[in-house]
Structures are given as structure tokens and as C-alpha cells.
Protein backbone atom coordinates (compact mmCIF):
# COMPACT_ATOMS: atom_id res chain seq x y z
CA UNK A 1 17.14 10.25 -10.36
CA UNK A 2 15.07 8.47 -8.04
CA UNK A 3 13.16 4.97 -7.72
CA UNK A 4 9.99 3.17 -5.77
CA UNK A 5 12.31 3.00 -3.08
CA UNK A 6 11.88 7.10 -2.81
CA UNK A 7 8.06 6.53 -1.83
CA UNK A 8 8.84 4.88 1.54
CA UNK A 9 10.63 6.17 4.65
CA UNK A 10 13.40 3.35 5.55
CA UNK A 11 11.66 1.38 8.41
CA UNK A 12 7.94 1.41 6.77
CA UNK A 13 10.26 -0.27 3.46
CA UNK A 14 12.12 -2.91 6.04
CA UNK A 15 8.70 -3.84 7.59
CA UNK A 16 6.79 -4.74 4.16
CA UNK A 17 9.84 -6.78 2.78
CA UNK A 18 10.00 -8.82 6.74
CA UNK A 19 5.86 -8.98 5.88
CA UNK A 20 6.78 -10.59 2.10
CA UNK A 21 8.95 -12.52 3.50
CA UNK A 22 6.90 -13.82 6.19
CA UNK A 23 4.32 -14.56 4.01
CA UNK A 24 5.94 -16.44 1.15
CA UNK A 25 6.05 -19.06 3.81
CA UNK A 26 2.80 -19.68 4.58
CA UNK A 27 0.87 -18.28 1.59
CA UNK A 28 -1.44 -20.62 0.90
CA UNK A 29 -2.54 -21.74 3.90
CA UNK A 30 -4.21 -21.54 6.58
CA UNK A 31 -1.48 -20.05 8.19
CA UNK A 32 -1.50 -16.90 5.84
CA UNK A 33 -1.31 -13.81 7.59
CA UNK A 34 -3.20 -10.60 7.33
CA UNK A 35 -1.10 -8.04 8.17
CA UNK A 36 -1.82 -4.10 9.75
CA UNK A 37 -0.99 -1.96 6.68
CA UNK A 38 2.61 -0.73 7.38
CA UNK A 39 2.09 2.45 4.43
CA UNK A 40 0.12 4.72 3.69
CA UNK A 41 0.69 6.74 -0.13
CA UNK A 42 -1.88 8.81 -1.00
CA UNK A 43 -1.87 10.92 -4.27
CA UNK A 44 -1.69 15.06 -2.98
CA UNK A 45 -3.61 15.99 -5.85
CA UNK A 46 -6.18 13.21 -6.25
CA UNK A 47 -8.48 10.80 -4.66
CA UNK A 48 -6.20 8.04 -4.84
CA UNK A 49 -4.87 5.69 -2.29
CA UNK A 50 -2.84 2.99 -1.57
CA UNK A 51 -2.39 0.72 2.66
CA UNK A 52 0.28 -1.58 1.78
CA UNK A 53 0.98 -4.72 4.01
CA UNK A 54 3.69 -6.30 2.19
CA UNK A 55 6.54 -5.80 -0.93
CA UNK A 56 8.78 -7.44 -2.45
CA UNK A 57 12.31 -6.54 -3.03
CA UNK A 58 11.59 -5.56 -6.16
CA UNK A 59 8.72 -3.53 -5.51
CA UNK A 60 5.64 -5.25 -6.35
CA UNK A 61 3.78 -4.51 -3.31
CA UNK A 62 0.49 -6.47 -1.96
CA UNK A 63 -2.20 -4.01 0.31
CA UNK A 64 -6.28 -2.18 -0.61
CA UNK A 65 -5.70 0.14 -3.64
CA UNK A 66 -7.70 2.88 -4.13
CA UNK A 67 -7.32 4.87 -7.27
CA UNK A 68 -10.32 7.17 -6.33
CA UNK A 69 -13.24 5.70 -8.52
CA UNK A 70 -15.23 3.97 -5.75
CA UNK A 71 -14.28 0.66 -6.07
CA UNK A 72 -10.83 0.00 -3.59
CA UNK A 73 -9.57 -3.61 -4.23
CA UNK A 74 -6.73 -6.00 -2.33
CA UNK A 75 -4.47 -6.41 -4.80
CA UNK A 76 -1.01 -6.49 -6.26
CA UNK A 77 0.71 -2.57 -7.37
CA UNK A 78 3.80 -2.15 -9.12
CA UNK A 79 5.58 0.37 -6.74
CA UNK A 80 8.09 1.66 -10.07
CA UNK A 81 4.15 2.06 -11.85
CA UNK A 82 3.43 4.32 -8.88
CA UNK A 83 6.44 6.22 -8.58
CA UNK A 84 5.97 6.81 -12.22
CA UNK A 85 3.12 8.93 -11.37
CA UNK A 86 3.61 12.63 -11.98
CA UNK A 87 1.15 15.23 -10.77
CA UNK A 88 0.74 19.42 -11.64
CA UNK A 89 3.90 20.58 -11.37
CA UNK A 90 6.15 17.18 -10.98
CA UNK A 91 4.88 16.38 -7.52
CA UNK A 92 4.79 12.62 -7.15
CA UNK A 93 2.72 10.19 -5.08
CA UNK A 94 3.62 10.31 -1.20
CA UNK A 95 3.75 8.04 1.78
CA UNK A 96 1.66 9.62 4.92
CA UNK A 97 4.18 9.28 7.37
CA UNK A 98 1.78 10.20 10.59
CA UNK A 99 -0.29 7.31 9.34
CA UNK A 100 -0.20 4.27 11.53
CA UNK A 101 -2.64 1.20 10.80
CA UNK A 102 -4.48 -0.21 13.64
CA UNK A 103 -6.25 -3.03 12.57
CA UNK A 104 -5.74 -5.95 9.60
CA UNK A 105 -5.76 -4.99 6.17
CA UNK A 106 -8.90 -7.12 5.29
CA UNK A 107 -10.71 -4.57 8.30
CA UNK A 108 -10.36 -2.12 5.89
CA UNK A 109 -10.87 -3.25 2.77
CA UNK A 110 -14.55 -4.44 4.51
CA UNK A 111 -14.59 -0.82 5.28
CA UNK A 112 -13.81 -0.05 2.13
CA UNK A 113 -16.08 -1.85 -0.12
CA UNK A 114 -18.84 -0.49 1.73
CA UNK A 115 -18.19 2.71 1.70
CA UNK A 116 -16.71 3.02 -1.64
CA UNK A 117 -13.55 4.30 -0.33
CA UNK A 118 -10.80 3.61 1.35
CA UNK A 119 -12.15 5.26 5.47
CA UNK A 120 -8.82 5.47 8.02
């Protein structure tokens, strides 16, 4: 039986718990950091879509959530909520693993909000 852990390849997972880490420091501040979305997960059978830029060990993960309604927000997912997710035929949600974000997260979200939709 599987976890959240399932939904990320190994180095995308070490680079948003560094990120959380990282953060927790400064968050807060004026030091806080936005981070390039290290994940993309994306729902095969739906409009629904998630850039994470940070998690925490125990997978409550901060990035622009899109569940496919045309309004994406920054905000806080549950990663076990997400994993939880079964589609036709048991297929689950998946991380895009050709994806590669090139600019901050708040970029897209900008992008985002505007265009109803998370654009990469």
C-alpha cells in the first residue's frame, strides 16, 4: 500500500522538504523566499493541477493549486488528501516528471489568475 510519498520522484521530494526547511527560517519576513516550483502533479483524467515549491515532512505541501474550476490559488494541500484521489479505473494523481519550473511560483500564479488557469 502506498503513501503521498508515491506522488514524487526522490529528488523533486528532497528539494521541497530543503525549500520547507529553508523557509521556516525566514517566513515572515522580508527575507521569505519565493521559490521555482520543484513539482508538477497534474490529475490524467481532469483539469486539475498542482506547482509545489515546498513540503513538509509530513506532507502538507505549500505551491498554486489548481483543481480545474478557474480560480488557481497559492495555498496549503494535504499531499495524503491528494494521493487519496482515485480516478476511472484506480489511476491516481501524477507528478510530470519532464516538467521543470523556470521562474518563481508567484510568476505563475500572476499567470494564473489571469488566465484562469494554471499556463506552463
Amino acid at each position: 500500500m502506498g503513501t503521498w510519498i508515491d506522488l514524487l520522484e526522490p529528488n523533486a521530494l528532497d528539494s521541497l522538504i530543503q525549500n520547507h526547511r529553508e523557509q521556516q527560517r525566514v517566513k515572515g519576513t522580508r527575507e521569505e523566499r519565493d521559490f521555482v516550483p520543484v513539482a508538477k502533479l497534474f490529475c490524467p483524467w481532469g483539469a486539475a493541477t498542482w506547482l509545489l515549491s515546498e513540503c513538509a515532512p509530513d506532507g502538507l505541501a505549500f505551491g498554486l493549486c489548481d483543481m480545474g474550476f478557474g480560480s488557481p490559488e497559492l495555498g496549503y494541500v494535504s499531499l495524503d488528501e491528494v494521493y487519496a484521489i482515485k480516478g476511472p479505473g484506480g489511476i491516481r494523481i501524477e507528478q510530470d516528471v519532464f516538467w521543470k519550473g523556470d521562474k518563481p511560483l508567484s510568476r505563475y500564479a500572476d499567470e494564473a489568475r489571469v488566465r484562469g488557469r494554471i499556463v506552463d
